[in-house]
PDB file of N, CA and C in Angstrom:
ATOM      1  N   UNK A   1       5.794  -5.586  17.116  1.00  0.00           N
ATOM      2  CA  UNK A   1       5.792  -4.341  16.360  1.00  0.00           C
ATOM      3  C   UNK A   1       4.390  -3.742  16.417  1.00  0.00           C
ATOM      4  N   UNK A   2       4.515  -2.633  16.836  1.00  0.00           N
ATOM      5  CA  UNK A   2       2.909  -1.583  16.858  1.00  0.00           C
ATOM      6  C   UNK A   2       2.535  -1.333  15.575  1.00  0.00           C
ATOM      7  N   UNK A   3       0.812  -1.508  15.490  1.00  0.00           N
ATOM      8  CA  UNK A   3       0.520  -1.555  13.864  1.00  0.00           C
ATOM      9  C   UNK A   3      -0.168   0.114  14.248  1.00  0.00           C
ATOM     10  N   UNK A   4       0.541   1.014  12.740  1.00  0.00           N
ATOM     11  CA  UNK A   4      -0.112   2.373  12.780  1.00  0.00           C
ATOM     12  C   UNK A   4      -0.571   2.555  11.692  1.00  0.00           C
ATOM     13  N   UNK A   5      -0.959   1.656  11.087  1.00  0.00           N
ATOM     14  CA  UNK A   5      -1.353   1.620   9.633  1.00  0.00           C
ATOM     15  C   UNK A   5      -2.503   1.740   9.257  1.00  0.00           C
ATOM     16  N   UNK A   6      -3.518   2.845   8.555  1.00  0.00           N
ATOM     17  CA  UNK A   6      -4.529   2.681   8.524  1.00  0.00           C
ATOM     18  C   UNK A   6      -5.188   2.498   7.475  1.00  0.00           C
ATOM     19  N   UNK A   7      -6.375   1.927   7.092  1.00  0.00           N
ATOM     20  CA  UNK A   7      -6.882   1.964   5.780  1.00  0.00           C
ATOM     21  C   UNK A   7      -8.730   2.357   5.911  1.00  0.00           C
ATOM     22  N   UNK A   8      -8.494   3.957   4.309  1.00  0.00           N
ATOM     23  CA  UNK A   8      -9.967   4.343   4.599  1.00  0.00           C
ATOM     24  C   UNK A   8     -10.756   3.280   3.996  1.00  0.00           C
ATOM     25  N   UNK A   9     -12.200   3.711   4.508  1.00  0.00           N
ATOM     26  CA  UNK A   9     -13.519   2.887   4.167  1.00  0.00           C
ATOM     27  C   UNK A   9     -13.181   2.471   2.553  1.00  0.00           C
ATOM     28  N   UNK A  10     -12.997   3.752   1.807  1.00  0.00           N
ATOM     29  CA  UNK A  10     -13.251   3.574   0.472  1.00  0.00           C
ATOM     30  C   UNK A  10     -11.986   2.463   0.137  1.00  0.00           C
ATOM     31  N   UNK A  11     -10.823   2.925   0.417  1.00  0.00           N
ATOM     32  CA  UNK A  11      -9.805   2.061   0.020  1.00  0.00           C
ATOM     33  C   UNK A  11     -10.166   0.416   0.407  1.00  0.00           C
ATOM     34  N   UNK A  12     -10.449   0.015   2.021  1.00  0.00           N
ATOM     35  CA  UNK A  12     -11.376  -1.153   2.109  1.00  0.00           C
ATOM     36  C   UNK A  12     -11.894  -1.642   0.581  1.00  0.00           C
ATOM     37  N   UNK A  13     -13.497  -0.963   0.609  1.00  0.00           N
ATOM     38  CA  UNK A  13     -13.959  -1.291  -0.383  1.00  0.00           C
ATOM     39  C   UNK A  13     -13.908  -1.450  -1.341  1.00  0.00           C
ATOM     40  N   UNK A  14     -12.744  -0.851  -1.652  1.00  0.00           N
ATOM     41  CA  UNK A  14     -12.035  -1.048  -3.578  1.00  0.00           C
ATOM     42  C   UNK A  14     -11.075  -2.711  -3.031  1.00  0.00           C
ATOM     43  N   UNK A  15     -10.526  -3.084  -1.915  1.00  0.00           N
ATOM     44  CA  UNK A  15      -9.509  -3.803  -2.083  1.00  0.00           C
ATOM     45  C   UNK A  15     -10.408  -4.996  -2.206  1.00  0.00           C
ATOM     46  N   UNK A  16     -11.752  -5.144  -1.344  1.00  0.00           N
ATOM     47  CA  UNK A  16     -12.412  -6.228  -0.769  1.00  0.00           C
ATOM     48  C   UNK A  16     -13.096  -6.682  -3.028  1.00  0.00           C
ATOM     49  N   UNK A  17     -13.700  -5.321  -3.274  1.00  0.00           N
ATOM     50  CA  UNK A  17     -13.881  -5.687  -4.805  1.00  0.00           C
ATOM     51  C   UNK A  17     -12.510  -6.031  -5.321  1.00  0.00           C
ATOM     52  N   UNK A  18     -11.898  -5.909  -5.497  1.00  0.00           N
ATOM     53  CA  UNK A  18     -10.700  -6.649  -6.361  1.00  0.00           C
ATOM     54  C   UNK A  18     -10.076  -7.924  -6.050  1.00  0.00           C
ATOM     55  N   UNK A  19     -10.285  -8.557  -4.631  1.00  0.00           N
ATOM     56  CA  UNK A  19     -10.106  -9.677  -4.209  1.00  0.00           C
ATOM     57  C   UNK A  19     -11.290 -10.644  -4.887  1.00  0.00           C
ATOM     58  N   UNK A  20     -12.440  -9.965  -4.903  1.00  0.00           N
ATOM     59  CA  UNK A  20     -13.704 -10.446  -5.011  1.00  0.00           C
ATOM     60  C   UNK A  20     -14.004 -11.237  -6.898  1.00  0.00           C
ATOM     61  N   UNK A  21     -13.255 -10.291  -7.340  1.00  0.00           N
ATOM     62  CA  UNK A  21     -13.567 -10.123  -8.502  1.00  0.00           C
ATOM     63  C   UNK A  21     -12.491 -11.255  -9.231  1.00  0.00           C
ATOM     64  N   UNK A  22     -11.420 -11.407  -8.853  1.00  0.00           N
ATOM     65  CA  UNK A  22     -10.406 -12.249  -8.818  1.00  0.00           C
ATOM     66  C   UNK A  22     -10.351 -13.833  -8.548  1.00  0.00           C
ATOM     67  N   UNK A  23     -10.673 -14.055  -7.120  1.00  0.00           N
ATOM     68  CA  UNK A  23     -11.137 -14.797  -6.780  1.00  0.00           C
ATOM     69  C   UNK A  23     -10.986 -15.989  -6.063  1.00  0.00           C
ATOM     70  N   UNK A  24      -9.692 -15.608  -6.413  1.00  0.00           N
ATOM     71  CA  UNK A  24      -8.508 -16.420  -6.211  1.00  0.00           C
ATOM     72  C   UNK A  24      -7.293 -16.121  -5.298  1.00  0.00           C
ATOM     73  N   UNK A  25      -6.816 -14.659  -4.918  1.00  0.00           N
ATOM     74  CA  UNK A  25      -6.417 -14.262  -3.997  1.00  0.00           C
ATOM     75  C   UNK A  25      -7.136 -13.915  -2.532  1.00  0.00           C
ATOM     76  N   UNK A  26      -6.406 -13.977  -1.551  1.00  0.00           N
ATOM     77  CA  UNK A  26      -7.132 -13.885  -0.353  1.00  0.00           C
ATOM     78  C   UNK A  26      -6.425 -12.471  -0.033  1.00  0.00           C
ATOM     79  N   UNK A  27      -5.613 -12.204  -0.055  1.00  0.00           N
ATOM     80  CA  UNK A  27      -4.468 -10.541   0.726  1.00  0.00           C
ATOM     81  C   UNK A  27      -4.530  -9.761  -0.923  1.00  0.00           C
ATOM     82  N   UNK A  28      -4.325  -8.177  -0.346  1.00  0.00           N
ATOM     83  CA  UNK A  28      -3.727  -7.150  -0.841  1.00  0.00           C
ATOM     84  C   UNK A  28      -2.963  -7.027  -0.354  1.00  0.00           C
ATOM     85  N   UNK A  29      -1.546  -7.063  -1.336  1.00  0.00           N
ATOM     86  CA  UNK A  29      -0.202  -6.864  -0.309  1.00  0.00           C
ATOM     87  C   UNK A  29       0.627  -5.125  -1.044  1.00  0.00           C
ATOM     88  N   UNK A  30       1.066  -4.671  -0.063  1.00  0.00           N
ATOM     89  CA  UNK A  30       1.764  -3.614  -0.463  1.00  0.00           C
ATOM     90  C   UNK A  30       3.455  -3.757   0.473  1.00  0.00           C
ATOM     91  N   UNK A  31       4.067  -3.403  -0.397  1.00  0.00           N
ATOM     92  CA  UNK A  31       5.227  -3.388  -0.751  1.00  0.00           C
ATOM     93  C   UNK A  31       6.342  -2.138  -0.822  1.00  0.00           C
ATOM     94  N   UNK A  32       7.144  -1.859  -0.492  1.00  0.00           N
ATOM     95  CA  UNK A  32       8.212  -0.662  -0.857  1.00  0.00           C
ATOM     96  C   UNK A  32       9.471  -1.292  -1.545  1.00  0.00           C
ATOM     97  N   UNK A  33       9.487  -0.671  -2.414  1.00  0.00           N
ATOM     98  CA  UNK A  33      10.599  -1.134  -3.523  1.00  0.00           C
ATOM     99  C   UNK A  33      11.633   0.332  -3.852  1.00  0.00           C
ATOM    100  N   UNK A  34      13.087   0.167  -3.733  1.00  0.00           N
ATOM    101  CA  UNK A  34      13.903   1.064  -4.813  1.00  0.00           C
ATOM    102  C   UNK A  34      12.910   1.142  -6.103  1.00  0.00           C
ATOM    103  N   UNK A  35      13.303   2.520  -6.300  1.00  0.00           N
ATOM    104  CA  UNK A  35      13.037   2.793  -7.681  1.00  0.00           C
ATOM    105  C   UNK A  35      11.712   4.716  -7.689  1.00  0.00           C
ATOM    106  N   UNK A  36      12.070   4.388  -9.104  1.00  0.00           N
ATOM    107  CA  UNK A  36      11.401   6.372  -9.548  1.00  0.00           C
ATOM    108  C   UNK A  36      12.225   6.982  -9.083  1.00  0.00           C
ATOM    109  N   UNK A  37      11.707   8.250  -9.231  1.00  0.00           N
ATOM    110  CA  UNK A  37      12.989   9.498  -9.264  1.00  0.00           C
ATOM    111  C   UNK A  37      13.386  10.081  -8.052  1.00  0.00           C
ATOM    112  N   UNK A  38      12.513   9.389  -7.108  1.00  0.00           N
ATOM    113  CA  UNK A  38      12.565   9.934  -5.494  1.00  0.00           C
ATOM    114  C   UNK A  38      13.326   8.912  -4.594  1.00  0.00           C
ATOM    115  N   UNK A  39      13.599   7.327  -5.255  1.00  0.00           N
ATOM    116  CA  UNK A  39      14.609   6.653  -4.159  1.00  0.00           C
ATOM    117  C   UNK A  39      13.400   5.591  -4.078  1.00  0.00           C
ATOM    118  N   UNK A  40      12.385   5.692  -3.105  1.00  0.00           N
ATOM    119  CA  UNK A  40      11.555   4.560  -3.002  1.00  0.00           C
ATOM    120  C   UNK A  40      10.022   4.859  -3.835  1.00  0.00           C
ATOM    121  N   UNK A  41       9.334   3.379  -4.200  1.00  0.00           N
ATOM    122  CA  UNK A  41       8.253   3.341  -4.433  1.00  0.00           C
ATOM    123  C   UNK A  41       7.444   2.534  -4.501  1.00  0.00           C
ATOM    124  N   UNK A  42       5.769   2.453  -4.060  1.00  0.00           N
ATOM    125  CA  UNK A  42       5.006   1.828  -3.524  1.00  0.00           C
ATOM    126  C   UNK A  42       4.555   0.532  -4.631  1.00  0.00           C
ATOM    127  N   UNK A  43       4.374  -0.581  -4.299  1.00  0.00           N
ATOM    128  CA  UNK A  43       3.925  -1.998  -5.420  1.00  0.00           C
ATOM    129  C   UNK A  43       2.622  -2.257  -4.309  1.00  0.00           C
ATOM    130  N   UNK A  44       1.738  -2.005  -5.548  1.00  0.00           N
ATOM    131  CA  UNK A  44       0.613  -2.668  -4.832  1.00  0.00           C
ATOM    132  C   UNK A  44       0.157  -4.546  -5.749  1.00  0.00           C
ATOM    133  N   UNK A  45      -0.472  -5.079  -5.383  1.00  0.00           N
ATOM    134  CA  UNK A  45      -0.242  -6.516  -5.933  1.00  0.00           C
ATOM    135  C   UNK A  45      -1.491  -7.475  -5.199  1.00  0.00           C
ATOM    136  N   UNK A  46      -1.811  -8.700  -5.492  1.00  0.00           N
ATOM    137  CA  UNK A  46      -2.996  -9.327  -4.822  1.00  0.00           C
ATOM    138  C   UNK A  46      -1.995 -10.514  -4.471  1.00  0.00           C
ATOM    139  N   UNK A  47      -2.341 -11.170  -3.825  1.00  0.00           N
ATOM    140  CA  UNK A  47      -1.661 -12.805  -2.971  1.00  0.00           C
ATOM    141  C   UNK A  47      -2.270 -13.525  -2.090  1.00  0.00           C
ATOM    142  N   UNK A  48      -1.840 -14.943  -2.629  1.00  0.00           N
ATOM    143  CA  UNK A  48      -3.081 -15.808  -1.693  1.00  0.00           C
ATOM    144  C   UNK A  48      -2.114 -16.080  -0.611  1.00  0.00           C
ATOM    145  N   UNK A  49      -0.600 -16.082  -0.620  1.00  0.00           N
ATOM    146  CA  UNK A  49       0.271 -16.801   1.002  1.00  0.00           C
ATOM    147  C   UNK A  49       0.781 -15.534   1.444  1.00  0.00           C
ATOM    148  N   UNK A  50       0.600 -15.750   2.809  1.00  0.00           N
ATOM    149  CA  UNK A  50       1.200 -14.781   4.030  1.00  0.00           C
ATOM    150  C   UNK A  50       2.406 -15.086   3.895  1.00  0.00           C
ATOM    151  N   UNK A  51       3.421 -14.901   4.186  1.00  0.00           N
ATOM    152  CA  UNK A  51       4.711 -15.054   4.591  1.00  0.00           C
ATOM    153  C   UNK A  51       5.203 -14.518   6.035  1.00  0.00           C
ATOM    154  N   UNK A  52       6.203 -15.422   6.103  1.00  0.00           N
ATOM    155  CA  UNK A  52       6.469 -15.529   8.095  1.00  0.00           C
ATOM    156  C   UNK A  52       6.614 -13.903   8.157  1.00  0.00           C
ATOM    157  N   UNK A  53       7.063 -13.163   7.807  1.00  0.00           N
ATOM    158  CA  UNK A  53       7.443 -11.728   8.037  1.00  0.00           C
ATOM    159  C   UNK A  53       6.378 -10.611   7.940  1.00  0.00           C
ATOM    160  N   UNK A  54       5.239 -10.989   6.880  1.00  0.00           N
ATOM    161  CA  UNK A  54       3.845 -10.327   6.494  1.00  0.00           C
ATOM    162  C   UNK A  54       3.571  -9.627   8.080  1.00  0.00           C
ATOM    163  N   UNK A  55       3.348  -8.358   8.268  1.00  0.00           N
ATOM    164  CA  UNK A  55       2.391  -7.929   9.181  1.00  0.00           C
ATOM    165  C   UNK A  55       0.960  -7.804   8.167  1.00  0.00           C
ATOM    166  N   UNK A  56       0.031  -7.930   8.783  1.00  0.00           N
ATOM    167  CA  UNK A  56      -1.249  -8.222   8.447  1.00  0.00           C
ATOM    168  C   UNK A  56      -2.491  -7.271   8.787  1.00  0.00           C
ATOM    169  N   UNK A  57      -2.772  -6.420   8.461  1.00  0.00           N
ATOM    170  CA  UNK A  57      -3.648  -4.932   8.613  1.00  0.00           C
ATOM    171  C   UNK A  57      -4.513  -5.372   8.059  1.00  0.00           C
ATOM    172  N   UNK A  58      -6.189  -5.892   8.509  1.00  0.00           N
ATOM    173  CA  UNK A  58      -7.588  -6.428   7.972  1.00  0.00           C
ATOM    174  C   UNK A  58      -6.864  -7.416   6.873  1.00  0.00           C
ATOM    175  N   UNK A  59      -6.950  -7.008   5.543  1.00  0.00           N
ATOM    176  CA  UNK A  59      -6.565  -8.042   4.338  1.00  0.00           C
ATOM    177  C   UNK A  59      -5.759  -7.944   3.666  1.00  0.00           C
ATOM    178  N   UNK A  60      -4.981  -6.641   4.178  1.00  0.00           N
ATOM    179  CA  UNK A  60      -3.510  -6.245   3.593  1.00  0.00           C
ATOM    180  C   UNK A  60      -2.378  -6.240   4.313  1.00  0.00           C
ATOM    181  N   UNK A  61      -1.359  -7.139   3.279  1.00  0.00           N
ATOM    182  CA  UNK A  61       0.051  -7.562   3.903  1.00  0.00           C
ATOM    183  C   UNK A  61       0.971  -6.686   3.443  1.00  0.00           C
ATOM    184  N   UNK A  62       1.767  -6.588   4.443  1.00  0.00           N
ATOM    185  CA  UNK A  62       2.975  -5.940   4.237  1.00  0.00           C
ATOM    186  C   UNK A  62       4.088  -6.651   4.987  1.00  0.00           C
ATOM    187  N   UNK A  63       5.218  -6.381   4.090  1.00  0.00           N
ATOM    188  CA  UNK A  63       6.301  -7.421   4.775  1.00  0.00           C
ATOM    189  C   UNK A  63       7.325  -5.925   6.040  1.00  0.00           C
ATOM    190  N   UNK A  64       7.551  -7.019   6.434  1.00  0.00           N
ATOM    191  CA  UNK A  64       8.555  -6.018   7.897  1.00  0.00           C
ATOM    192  C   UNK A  64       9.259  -5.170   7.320  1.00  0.00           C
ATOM    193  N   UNK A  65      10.081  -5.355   6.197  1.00  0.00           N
ATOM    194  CA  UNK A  65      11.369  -4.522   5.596  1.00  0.00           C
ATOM    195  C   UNK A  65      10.291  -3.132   5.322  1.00  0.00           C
ATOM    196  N   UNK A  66       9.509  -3.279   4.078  1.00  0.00           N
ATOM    197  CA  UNK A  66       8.252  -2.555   3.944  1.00  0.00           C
ATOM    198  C   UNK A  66       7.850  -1.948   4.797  1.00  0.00           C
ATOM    199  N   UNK A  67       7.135  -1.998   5.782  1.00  0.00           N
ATOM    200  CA  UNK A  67       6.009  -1.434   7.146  1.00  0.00           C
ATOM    201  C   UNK A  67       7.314  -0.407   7.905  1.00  0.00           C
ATOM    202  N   UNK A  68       8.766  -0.858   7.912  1.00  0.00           N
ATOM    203  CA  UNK A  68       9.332   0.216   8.478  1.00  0.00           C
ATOM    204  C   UNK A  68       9.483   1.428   7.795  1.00  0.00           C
ATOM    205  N   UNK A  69       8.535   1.413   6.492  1.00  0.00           N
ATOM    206  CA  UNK A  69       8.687   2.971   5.240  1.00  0.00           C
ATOM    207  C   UNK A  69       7.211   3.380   5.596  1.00  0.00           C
ATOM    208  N   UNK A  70       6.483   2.915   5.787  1.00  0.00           N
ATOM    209  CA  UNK A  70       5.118   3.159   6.049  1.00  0.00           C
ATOM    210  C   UNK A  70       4.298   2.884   7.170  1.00  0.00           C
ATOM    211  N   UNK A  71       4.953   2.575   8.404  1.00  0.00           N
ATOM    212  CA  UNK A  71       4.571   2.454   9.332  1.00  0.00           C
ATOM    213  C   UNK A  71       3.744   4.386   9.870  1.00  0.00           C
ATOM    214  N   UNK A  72       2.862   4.459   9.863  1.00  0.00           N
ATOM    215  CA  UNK A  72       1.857   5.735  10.152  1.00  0.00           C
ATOM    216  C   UNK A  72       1.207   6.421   9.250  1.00  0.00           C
ATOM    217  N   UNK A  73       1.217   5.349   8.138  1.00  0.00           N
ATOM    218  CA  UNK A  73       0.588   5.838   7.134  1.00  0.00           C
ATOM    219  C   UNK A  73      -1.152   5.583   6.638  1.00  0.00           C
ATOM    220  N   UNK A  74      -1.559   6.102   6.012  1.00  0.00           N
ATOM    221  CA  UNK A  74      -2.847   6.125   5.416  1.00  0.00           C
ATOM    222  C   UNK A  74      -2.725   5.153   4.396  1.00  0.00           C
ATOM    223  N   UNK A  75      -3.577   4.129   3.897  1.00  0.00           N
ATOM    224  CA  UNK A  75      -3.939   3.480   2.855  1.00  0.00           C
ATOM    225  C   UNK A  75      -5.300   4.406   1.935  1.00  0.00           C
ATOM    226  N   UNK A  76      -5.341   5.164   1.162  1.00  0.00           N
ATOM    227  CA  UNK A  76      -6.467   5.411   1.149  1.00  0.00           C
ATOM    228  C   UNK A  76      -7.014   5.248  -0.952  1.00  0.00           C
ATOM    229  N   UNK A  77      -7.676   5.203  -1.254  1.00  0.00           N
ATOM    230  CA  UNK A  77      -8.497   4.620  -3.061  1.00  0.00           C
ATOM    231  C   UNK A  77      -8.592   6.385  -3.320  1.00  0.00           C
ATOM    232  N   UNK A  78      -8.038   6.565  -4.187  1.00  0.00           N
ATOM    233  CA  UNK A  78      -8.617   7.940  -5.051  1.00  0.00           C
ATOM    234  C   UNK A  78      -8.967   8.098  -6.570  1.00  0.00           C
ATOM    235  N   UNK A  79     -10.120   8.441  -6.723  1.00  0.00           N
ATOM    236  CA  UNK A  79     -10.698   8.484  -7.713  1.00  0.00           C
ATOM    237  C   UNK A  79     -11.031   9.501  -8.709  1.00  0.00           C
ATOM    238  N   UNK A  80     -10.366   9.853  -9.595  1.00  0.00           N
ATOM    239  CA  UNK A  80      -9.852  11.164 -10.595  1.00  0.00           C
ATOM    240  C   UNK A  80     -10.558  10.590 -11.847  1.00  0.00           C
ATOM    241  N   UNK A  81     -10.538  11.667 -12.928  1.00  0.00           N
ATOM    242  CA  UNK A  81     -10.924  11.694 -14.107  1.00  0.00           C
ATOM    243  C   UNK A  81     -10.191  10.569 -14.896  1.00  0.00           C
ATOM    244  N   UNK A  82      -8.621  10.778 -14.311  1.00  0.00           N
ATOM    245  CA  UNK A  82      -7.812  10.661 -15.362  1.00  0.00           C
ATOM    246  C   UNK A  82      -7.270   8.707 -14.970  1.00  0.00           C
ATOM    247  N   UNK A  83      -7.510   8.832 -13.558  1.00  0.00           N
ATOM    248  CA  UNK A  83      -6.855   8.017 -13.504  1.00  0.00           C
ATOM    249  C   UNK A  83      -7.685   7.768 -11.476  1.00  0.00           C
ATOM    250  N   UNK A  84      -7.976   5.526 -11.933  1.00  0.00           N
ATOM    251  CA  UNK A  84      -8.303   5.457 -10.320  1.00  0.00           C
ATOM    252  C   UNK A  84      -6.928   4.628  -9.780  1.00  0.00           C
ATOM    253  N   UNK A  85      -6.522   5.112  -8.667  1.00  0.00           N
ATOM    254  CA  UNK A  85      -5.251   4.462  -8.054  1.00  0.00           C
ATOM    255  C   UNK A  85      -5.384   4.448  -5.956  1.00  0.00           C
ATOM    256  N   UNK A  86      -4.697   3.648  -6.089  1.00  0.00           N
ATOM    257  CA  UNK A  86      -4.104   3.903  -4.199  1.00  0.00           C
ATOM    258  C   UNK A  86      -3.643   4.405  -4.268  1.00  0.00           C
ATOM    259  N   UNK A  87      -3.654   5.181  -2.672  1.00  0.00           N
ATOM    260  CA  UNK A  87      -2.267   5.606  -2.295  1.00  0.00           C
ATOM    261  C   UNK A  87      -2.127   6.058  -1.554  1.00  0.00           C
ATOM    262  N   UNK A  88      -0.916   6.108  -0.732  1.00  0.00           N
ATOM    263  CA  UNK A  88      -0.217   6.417   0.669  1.00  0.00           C
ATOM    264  C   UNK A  88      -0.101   7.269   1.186  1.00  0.00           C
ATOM    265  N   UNK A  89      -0.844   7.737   2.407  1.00  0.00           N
ATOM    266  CA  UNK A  89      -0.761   8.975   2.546  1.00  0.00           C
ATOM    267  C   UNK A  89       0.593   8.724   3.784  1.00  0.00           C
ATOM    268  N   UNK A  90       1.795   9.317   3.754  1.00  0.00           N
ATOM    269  CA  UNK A  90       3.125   8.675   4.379  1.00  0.00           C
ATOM    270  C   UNK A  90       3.868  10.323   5.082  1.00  0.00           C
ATOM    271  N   UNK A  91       2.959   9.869   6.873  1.00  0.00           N
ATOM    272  CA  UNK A  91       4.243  11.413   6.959  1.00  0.00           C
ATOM    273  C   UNK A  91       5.391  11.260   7.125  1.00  0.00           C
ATOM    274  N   UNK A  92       5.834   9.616   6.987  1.00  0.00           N
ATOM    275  CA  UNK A  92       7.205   9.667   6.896  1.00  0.00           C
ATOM    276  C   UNK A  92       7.945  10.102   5.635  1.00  0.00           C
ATOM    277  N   UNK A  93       7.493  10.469   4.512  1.00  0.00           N
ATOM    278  CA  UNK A  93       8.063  11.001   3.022  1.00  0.00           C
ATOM    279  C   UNK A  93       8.624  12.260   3.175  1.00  0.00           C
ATOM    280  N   UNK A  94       9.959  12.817   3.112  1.00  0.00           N
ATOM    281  CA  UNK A  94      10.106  13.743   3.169  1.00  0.00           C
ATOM    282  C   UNK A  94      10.361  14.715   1.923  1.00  0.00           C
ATOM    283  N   UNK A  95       9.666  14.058   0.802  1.00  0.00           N
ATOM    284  CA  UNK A  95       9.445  14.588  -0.852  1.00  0.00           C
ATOM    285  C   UNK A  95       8.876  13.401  -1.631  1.00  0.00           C
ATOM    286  N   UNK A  96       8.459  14.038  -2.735  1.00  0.00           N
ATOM    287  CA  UNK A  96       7.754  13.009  -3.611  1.00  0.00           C
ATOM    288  C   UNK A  96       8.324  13.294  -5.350  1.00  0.00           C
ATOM    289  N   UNK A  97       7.831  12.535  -5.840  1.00  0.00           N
ATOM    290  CA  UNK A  97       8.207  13.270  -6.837  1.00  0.00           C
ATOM    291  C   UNK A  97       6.881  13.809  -7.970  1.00  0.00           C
ATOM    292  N   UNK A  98       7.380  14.376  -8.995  1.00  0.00           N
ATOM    293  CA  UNK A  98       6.001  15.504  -9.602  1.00  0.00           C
ATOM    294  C   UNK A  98       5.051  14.735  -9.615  1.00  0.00           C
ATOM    295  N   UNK A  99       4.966  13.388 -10.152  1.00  0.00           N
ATOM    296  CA  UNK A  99       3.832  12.690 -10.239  1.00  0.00           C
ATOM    297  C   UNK A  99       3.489  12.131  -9.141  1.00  0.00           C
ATOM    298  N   UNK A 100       3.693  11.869  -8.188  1.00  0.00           N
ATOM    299  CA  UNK A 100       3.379  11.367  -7.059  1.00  0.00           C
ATOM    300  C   UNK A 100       3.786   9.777  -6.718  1.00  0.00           C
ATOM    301  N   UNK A 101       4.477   9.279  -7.970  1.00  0.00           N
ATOM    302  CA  UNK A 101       4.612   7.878  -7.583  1.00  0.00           C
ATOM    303  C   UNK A 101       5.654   6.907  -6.942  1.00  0.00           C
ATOM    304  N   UNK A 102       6.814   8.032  -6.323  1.00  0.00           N
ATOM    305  CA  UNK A 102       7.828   7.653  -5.577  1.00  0.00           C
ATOM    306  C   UNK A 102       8.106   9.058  -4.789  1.00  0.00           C
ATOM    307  N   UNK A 103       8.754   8.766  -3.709  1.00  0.00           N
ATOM    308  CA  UNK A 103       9.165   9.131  -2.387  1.00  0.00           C
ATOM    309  C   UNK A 103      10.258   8.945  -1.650  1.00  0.00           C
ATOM    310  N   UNK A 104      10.768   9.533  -0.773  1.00  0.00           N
ATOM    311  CA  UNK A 104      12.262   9.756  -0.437  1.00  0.00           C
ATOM    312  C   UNK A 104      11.851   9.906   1.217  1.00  0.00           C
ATOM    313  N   UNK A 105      12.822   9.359   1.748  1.00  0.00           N
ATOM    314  CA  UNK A 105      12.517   9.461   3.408  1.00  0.00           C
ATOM    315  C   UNK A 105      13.811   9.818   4.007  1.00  0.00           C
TER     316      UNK A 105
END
């Protein structure tokens, strides 16, 4: 499977601090799950075991079922007043919903 997955500097650097800080996990794993008002949505999470299916992008896992929703996507850290979060920049989404935290393909 071709990896098109990318992750910015900043997002890097927020994941490498939260592994760091922890201490105890080795991966950032992201995930696509049913659910929100758009059909699918993103679980981000820390983990120390790979699993046979994990594709593996620098220090973030994603399982196969997963990577076929986000395969050409952006990983990228954004940082707001209100609120600091990831998130996916996915041209496979063909809507989102108002808040941004689920997506429909």
């Amino acid at each position: 499977m071709t990896n098109n997955f990318t992750i910015t500097d900043k997002a890097k650097k927020k994941i490498e601090n939260l592994l760091k800080k922890e201490n105890i996990n080795k991966f950032f794993r992201i995930e696509v799950k049913g659910g929100g008002c758009s059909g699918y949505k993103y679980h981000f999470s820390t983990d120390n075991k790979k699993n046979e299916d994990d594709i593996i992008v620098e220090n973030v896992l994603i399982d196969k079922s997963s990577f076929i929703f986000i395969d050409g996507s952006v990983l990228d850290f954004s940082e707001k007043l209100i609120e600091n979060t990831f998130k996916i920049i996915n041209p496979k989404a063909t809507s989102s919903c108002g808040c941004g935290s689920s997506f429909s393909v």
